[in-house]
N, C-alpha and C. Protein backbone atom coordinates (compact mmCIF):
# COMPACT_ATOMS: atom_id res chain seq x y z
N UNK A 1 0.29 -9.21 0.73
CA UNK A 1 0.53 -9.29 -0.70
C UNK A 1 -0.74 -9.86 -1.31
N UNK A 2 -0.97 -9.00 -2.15
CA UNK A 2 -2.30 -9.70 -2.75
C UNK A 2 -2.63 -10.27 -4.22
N UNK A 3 -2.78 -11.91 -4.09
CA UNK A 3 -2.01 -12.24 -5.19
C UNK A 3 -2.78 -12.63 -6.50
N UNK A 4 -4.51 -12.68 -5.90
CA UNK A 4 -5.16 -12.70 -7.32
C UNK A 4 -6.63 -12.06 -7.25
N UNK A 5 -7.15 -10.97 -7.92
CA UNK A 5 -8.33 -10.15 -7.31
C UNK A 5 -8.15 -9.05 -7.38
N UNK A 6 -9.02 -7.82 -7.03
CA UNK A 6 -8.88 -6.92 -6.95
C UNK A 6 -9.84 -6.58 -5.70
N UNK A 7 -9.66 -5.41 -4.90
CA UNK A 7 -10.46 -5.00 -3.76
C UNK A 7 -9.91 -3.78 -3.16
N UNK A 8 -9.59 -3.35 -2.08
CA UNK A 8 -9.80 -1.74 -1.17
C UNK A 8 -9.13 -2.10 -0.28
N UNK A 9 -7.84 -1.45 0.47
CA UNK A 9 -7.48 -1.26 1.56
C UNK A 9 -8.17 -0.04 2.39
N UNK A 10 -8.39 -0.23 3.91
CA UNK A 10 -8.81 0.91 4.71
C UNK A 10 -7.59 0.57 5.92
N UNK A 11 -6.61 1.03 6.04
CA UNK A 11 -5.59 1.26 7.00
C UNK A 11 -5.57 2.57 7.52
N UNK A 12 -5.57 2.83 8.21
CA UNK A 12 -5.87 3.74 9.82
C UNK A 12 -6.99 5.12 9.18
N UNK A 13 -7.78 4.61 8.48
CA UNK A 13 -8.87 5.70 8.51
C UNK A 13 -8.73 5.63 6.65
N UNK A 14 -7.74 5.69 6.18
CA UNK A 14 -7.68 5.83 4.36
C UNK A 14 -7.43 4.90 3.70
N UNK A 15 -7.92 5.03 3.03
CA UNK A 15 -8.78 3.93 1.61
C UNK A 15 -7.74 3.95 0.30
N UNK A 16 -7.17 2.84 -0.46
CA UNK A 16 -6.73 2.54 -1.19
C UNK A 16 -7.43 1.37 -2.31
N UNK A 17 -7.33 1.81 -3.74
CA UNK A 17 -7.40 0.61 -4.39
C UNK A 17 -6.18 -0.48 -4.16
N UNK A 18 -6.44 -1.64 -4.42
CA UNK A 18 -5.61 -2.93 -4.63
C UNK A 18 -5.83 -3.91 -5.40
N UNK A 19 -4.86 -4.44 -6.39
CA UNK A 19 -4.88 -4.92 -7.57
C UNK A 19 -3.89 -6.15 -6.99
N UNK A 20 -4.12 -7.18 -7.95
CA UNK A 20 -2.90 -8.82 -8.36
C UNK A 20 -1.80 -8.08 -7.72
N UNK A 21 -0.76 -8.38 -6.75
CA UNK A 21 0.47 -8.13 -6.79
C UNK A 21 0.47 -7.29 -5.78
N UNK A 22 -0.18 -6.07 -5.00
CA UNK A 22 -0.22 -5.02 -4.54
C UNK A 22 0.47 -5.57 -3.16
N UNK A 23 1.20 -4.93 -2.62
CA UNK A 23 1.42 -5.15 -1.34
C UNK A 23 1.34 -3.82 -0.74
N UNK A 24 0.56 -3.94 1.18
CA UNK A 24 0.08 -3.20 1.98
C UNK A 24 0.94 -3.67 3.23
N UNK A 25 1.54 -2.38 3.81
CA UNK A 25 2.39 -2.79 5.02
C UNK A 25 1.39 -1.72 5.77
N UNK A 26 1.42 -2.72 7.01
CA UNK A 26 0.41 -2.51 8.07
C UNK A 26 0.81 -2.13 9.40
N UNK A 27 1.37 -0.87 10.11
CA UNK A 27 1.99 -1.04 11.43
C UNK A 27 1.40 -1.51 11.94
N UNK A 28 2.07 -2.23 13.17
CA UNK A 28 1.37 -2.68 14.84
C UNK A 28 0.45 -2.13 15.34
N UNK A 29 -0.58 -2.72 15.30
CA UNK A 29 -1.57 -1.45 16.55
C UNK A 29 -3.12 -0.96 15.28
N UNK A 30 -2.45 -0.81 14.14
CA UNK A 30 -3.07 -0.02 13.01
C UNK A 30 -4.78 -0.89 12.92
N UNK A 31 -5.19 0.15 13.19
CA UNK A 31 -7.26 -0.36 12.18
C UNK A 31 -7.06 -0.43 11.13
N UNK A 32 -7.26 -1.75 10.55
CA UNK A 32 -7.15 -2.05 9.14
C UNK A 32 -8.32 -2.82 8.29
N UNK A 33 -8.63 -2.81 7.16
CA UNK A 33 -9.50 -3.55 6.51
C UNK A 33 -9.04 -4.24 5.34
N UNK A 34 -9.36 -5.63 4.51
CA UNK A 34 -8.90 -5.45 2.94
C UNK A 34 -10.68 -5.95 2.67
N UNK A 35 -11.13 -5.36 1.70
CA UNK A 35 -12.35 -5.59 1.11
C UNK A 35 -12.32 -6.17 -0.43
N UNK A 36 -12.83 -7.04 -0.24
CA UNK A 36 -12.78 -7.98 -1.61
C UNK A 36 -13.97 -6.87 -2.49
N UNK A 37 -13.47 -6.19 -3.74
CA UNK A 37 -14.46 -5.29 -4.64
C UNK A 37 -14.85 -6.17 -5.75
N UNK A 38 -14.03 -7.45 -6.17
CA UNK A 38 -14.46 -8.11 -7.37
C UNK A 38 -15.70 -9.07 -7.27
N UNK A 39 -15.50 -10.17 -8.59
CA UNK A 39 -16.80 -10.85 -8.67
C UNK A 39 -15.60 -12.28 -8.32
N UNK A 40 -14.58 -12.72 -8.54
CA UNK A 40 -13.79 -13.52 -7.67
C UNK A 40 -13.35 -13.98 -6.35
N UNK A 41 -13.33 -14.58 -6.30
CA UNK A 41 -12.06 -15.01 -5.05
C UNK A 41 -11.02 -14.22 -4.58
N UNK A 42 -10.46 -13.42 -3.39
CA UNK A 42 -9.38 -12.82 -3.24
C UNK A 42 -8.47 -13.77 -2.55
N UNK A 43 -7.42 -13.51 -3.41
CA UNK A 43 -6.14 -14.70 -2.17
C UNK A 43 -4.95 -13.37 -1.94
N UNK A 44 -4.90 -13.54 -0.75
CA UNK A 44 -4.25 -12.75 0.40
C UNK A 44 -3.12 -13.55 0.82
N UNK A 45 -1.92 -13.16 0.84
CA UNK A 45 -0.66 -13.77 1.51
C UNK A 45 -0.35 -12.74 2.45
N UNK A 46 -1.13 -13.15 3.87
CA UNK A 46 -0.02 -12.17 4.83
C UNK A 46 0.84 -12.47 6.05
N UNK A 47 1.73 -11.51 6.07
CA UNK A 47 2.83 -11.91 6.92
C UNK A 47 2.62 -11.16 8.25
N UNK A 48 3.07 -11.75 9.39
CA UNK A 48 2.83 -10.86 10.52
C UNK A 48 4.17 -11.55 11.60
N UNK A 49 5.07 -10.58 12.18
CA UNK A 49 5.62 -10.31 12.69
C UNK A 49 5.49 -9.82 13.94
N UNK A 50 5.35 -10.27 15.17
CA UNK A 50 5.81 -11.79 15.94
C UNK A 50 4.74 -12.57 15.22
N UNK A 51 4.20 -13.71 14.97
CA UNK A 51 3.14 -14.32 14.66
C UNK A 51 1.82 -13.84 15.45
N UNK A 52 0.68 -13.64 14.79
CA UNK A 52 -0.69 -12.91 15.47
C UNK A 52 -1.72 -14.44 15.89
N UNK A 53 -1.42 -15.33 14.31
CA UNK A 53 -2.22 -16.48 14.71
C UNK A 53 -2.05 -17.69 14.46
N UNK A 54 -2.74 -18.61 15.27
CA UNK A 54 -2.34 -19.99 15.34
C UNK A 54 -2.22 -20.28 13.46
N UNK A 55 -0.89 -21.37 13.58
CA UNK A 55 -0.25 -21.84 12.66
C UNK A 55 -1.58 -22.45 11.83
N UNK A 56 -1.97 -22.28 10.11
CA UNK A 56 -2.69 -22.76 9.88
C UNK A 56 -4.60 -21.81 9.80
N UNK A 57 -4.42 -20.73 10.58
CA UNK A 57 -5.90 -19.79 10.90
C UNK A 57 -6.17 -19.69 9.55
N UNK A 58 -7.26 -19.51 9.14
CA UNK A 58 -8.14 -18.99 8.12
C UNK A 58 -9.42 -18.20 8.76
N UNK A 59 -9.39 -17.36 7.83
CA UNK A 59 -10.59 -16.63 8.51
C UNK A 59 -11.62 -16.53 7.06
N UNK A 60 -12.74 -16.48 6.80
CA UNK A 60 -13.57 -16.50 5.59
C UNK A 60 -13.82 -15.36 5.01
N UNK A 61 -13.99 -14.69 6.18
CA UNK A 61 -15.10 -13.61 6.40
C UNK A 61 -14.46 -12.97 7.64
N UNK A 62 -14.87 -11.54 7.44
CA UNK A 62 -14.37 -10.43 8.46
C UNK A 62 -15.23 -10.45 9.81
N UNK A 63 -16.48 -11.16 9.43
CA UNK A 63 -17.01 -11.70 10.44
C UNK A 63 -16.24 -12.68 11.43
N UNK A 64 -16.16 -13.57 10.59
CA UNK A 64 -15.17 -14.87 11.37
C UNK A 64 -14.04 -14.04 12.08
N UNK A 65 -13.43 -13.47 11.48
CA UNK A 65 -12.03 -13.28 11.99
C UNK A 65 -12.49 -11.90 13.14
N UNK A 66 -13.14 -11.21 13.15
CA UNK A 66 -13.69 -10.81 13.71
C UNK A 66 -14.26 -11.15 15.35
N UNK A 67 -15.39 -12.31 15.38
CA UNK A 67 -15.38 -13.22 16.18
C UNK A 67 -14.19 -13.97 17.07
N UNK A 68 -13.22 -14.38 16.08
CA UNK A 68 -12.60 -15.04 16.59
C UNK A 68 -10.99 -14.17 17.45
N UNK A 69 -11.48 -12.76 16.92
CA UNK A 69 -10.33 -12.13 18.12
C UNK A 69 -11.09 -11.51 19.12
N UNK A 70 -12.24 -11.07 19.02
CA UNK A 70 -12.98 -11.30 20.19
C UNK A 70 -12.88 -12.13 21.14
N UNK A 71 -12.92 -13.30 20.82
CA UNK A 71 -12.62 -14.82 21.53
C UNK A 71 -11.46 -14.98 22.62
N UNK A 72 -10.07 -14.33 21.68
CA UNK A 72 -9.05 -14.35 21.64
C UNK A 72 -8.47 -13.44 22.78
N UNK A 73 -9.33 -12.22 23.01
CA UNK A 73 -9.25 -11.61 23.92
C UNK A 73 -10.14 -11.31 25.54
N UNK A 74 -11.25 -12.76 25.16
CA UNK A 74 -11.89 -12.51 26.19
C UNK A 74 -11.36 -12.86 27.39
């Protein structure tokens, strides 16, 4: 759910705008992206089902989060 910003979904190969409010359901398994397009801050509320990450994760940057499932799977 994306709750203030605007930016781009890329879920399994196709590209969406996303606006304040937009919500993106993501299957299991799915290559996904959200790309911040504004000159703001994006705040992202997401939910994941079983839990994916430790209670509390932040990631900054797609880098970070990136890295850190790398990590996760070495």
């Amino acid at each position: 759910i994306f709750i203030d910003g605007t930016g781009k979904a890329v879920v399994g190969g196709e590209e969406q705008p996303l606006a304040t409010h937009d919500l993106v359901f993501v299957p299991a398994g799915t290559m996904h992206n959200f790309i911040n397009t504004g000159t703001t801050p994006w705040r992202v509320l997401s939910i994941y089902a079983p839990a994916e990450h430790a209670p509390g994760t932040i990631h900054a940057t797609k880098a970070d989060a990136e890295a850190a499932e790398a990590h996760e799977h070495a």
